[in-house]
Protein backbone atom coordinates (compact mmCIF):
# COMPACT_ATOMS: atom_id res chain seq x y z
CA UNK A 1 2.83 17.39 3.91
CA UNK A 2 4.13 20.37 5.81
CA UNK A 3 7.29 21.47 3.26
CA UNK A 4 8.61 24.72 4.55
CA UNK A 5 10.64 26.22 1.88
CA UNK A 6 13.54 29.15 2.68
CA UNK A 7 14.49 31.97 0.83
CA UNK A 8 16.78 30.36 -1.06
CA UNK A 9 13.75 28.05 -2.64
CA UNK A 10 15.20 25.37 -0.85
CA UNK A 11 12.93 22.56 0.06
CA UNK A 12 13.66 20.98 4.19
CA UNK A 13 11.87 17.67 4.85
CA UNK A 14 9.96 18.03 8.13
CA UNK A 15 11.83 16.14 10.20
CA UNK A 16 15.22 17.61 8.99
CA UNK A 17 17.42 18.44 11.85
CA UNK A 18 18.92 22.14 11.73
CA UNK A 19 21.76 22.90 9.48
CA UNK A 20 21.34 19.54 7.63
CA UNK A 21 21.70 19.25 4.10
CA UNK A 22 18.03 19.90 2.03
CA UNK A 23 17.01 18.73 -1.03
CA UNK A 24 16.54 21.35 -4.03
CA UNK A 25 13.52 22.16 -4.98
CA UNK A 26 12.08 21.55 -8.66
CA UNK A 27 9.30 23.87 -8.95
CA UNK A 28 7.67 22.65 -12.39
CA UNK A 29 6.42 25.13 -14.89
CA UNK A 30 2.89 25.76 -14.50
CA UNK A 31 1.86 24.43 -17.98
CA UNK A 32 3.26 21.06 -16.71
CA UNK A 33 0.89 20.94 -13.87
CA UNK A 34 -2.93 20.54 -14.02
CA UNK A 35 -4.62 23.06 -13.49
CA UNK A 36 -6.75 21.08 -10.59
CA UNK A 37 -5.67 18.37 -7.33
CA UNK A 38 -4.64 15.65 -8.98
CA UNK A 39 -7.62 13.27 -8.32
CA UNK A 40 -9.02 9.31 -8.97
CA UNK A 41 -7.93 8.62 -12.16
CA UNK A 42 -4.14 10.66 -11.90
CA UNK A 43 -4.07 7.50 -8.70
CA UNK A 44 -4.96 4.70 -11.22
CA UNK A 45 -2.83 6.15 -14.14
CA UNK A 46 0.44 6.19 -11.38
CA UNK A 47 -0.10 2.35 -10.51
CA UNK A 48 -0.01 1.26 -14.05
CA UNK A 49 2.63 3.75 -15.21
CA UNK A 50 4.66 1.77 -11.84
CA UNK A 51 4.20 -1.51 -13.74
CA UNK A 52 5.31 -0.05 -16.78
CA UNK A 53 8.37 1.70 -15.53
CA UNK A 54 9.20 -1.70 -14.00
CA UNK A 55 8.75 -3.42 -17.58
CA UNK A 56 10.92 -1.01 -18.86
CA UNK A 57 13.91 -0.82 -16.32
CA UNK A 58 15.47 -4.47 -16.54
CA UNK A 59 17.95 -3.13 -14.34
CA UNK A 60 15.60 -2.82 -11.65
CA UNK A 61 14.52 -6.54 -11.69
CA UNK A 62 17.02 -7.63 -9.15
CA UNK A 63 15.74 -5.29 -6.78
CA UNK A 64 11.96 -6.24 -7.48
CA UNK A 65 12.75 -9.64 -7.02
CA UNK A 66 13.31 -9.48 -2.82
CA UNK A 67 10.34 -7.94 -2.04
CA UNK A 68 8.50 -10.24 -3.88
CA UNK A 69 10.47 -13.14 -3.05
CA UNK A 70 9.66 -12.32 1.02
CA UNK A 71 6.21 -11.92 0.12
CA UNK A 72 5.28 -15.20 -1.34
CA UNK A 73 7.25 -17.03 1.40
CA UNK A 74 5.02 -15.51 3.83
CA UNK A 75 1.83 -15.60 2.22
CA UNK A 76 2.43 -19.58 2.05
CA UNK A 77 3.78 -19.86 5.28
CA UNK A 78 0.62 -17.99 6.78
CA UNK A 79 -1.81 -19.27 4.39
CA UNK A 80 -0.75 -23.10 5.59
CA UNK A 81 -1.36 -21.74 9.11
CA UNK A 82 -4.27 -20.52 8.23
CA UNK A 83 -5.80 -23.65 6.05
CA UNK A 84 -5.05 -25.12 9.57
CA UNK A 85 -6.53 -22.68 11.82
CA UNK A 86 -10.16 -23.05 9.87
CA UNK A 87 -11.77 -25.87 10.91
CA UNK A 88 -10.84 -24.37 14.23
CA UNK A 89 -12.77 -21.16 13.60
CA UNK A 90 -15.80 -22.88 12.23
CA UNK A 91 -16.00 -24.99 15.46
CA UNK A 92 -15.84 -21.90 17.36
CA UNK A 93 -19.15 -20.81 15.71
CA UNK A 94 -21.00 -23.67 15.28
CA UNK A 95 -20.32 -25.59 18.82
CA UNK A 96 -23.16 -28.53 18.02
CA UNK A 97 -24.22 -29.29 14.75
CA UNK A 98 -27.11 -30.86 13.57
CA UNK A 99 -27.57 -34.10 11.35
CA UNK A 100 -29.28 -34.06 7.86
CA UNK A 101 -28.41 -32.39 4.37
CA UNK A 102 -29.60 -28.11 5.48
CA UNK A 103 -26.57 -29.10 8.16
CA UNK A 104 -24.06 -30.57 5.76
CA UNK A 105 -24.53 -27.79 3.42
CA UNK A 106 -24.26 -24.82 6.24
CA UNK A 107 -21.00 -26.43 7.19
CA UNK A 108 -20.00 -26.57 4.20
CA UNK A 109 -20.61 -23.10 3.42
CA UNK A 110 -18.68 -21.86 6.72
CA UNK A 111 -15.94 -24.26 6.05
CA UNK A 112 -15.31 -22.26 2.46
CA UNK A 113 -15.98 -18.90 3.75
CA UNK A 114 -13.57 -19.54 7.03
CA UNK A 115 -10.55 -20.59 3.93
CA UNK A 116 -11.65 -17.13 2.63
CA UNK A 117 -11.43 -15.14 5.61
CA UNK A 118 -7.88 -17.07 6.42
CA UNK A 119 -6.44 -16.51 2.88
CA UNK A 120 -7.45 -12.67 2.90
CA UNK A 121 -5.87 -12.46 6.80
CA UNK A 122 -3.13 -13.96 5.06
CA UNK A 123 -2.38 -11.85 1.68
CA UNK A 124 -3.20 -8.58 4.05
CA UNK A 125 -0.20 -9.74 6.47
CA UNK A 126 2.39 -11.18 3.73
CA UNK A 127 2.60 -8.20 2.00
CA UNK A 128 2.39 -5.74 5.06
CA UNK A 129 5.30 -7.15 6.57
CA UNK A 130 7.15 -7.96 3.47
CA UNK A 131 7.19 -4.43 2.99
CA UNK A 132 9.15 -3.68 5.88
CA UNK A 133 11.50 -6.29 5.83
CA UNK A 134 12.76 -5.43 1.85
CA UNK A 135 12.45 -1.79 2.75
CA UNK A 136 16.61 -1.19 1.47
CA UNK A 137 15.03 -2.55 -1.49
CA UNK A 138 12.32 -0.88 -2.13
CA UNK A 139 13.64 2.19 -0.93
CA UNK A 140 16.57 2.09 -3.86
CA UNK A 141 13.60 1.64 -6.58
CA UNK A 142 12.04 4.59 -5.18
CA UNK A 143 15.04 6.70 -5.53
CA UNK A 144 16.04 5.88 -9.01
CA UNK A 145 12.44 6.13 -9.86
CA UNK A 146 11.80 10.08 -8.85
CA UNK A 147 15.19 10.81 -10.38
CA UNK A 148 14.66 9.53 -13.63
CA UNK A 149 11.11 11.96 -12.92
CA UNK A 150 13.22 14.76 -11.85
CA UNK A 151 12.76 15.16 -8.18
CA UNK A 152 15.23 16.14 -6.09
CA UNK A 153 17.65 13.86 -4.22
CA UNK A 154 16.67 13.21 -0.50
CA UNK A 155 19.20 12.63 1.77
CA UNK A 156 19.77 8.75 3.05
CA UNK A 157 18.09 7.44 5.59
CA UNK A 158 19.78 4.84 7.95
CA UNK A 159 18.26 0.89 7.56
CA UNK A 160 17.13 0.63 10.79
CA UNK A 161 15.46 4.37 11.00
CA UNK A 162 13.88 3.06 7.20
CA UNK A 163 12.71 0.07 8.69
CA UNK A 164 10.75 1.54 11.38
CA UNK A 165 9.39 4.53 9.47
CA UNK A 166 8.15 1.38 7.03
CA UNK A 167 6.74 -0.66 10.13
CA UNK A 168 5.15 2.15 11.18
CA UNK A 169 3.20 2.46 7.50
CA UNK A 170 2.31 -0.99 7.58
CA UNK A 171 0.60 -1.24 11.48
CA UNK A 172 -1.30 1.57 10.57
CA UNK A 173 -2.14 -0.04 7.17
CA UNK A 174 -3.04 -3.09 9.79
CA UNK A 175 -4.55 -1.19 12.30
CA UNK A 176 -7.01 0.20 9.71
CA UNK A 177 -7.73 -3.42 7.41
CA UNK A 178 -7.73 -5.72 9.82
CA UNK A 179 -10.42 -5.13 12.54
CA UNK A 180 -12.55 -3.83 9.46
CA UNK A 181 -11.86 -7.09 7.48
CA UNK A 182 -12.20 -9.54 10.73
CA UNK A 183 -16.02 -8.07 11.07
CA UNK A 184 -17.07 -8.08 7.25
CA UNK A 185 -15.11 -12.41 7.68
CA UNK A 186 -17.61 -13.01 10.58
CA UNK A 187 -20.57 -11.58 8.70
CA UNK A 188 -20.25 -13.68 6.00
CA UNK A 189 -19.67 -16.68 8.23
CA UNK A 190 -22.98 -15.98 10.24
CA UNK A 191 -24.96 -14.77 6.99
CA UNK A 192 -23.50 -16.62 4.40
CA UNK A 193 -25.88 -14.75 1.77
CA UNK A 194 -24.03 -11.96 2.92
CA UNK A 195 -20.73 -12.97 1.35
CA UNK A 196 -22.12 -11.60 -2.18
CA UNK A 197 -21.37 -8.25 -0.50
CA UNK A 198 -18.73 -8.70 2.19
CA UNK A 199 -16.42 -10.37 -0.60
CA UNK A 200 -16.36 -7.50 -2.58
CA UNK A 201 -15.56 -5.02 0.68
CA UNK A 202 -12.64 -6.98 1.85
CA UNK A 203 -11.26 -6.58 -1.53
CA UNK A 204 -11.84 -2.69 -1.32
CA UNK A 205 -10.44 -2.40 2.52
CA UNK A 206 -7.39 -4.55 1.16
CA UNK A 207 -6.96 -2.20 -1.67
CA UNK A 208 -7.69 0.94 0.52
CA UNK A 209 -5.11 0.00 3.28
CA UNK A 210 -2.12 -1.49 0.55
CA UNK A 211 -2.64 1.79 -1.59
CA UNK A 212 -1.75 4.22 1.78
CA UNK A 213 0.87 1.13 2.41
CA UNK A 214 2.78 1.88 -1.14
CA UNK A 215 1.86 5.64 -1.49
CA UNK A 216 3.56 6.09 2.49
CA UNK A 217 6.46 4.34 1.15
CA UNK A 218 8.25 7.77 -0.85
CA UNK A 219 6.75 9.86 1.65
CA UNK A 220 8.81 7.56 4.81
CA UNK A 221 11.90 8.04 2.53
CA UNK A 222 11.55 12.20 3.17
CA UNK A 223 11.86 12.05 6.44
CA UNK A 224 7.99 12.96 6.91
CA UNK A 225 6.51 12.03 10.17
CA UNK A 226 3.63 9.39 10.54
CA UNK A 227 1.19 11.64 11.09
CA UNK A 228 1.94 14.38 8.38
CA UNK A 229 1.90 11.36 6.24
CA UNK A 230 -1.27 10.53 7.35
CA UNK A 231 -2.42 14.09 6.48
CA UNK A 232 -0.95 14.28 2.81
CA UNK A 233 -2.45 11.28 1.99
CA UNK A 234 -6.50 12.94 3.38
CA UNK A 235 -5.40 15.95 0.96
CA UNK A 236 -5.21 13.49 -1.56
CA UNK A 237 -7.54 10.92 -0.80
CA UNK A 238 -9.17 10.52 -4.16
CA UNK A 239 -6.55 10.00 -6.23
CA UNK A 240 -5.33 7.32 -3.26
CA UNK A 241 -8.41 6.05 -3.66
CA UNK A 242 -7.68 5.99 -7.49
CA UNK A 243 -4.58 3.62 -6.94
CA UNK A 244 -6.09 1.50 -4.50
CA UNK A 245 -8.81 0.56 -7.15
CA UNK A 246 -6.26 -0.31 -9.68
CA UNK A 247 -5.04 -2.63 -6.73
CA UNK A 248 -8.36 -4.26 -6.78
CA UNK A 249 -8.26 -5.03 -9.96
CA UNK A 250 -5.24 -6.47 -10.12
CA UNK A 251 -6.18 -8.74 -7.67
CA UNK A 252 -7.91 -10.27 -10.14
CA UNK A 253 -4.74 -11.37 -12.16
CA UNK A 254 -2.85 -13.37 -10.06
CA UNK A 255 0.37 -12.56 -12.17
CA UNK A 256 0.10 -8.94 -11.55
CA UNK A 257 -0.16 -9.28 -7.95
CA UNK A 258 3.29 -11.25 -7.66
CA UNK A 259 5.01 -7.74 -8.45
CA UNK A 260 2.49 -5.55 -6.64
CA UNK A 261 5.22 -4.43 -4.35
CA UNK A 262 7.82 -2.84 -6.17
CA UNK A 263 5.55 -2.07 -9.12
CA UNK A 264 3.36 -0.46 -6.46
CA UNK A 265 5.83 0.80 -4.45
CA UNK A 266 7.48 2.72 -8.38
CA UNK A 267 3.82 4.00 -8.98
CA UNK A 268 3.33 5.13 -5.76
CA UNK A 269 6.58 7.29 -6.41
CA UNK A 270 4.92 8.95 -9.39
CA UNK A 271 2.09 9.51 -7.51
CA UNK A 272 3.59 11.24 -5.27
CA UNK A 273 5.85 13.65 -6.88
CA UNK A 274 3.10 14.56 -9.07
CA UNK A 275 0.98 15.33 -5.70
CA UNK A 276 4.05 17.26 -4.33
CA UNK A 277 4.48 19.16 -7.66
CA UNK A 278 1.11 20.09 -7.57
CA UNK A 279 1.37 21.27 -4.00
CA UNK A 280 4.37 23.22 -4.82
CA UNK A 281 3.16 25.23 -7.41
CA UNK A 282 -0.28 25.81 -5.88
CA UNK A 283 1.03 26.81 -2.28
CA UNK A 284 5.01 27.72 -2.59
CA UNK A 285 5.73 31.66 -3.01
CA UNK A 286 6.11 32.80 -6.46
């Protein structure tokens, strides 16, 4: 992220017109701040300090319960779609198909592997436009999280200028998973051996793009332009990397996952003020 700081030590979000009003900035003593970049595991240790905040912070459940709410109602509305759309997709592959058991069992297999490829396309879109659509939400955790971590107030963002700055996370989140996740979905439904690999990758590329998803999220609230979000987030790439494994895992616990938006969206916050912190020590004059 491009900060530029004044000589007052105040810190002006990129974006931030001329003359408008700037968040202080918290430099943090240097025996509060590692020594080295944040990295993998600082990533994982923000998305389960997010769930724990959330635990903690009953007063935040409201809130947590409207992104969550629009998620599930479109993950089943797309995943009924989808269960729809599969026999469709199969037929598109396999045009004439022959009698006896090897042909049974191939169909079979395609017919499981299209419900997985439909389901993923499914999760991948629920949550990247739910995202969007509760951003007044979300955006309200976010704030009360950094201040209760000590970062400075930003100033408020209009819902409509939110709401794009959040769309525009999410179709690059899409722009990224998506083709990635459609090719690794045909290769298992041409190889099906191959599925013992390609399952585990769409789980990673899901992770991947839903970690820059929730990380962009406090960054979109600063004002910072897509692309300088895109380049804070390669500075810190491993300890993204870090908090979209913990997102993989999770996906194993279906409970977990019903909250991975605003417990993702709170670790994300920690994430990145501890990022920002570190960048503000290491780079801002002293």
């Amino acid at each position: 992220m491009h900060d530029r700081w004044n000589v007052r030590g105040r810190m002006i979000t990129p974006d931030a017109p001329r003359g408008s009003p700037t968040a202080p900035a918290q430099r943090p003593t240097a025996g509060l701040v590692p020594l080295e970049r944040p990295g993998f595991g600082a990533g994982l240790k923000a998305l389960l300090g997010g769930y724990g905040y959330l635990f903690r912070t009953p007063d935040l459940w409201p809130l947590a319960l409207v992104p969550t709410g629009i998620a599930l109602v479109l993950m089943v509305v797309l995943s009924i779609v989808g269960v729809k759309l599969a026999p469709s997709l199969v037929e598109l592959i396999v045009r004439e198909p022959g009698t006896g058991w090897p042909w049974t069992v191939l169909m079979a297999v395609l017919q499981i592997l299209s419900l997985a490829v439909v389901l993923v396309a499914a999760l991948v879109l629920s949550f990247g436009l739910a995202k969007p659509l509760s951003g007044t939400a979300l955006e309200r955790m976010v704030r009360r999280a950094e201040a209760d971590l000590g970062a400075p107030p930003w100033p408020e963002v209009g819902f409509f200028a939110d709401m794009w700055r959040a769309l525009q996370s999410s179709l690059v989140a899409l722009a990224f998973t998506l083709p990635i996740l459609i090719v690794l979905g045909l290769v298992g439904l041409l190889f099906a051996p191959a599925s013992v690999v390609v399952v585990p990758l769409q789980l990673a590329v899901t992770a991947l793009g839903g970690a820059w998803d929730l990380c962009d999220c406090p960054l979109s609230i600063r004002g910072v332009p897509v692309a300088a979000r895109i380049d804070f987030v390669r500075r810190n790439l491993a300890a993204v990397m870090g908090f979209g494994f913990g997102l993989a895992l999770l996906s194993f616990l279906p409970c977990a996952l019903l909250i991975v938006l605003p417990a993702g969206v709170l670790g994300a916050a920690r994430l990145v003020v501890t990022l920002e912190q570190w960048e503000a020590t290491n780079r801002a004059p002293r």
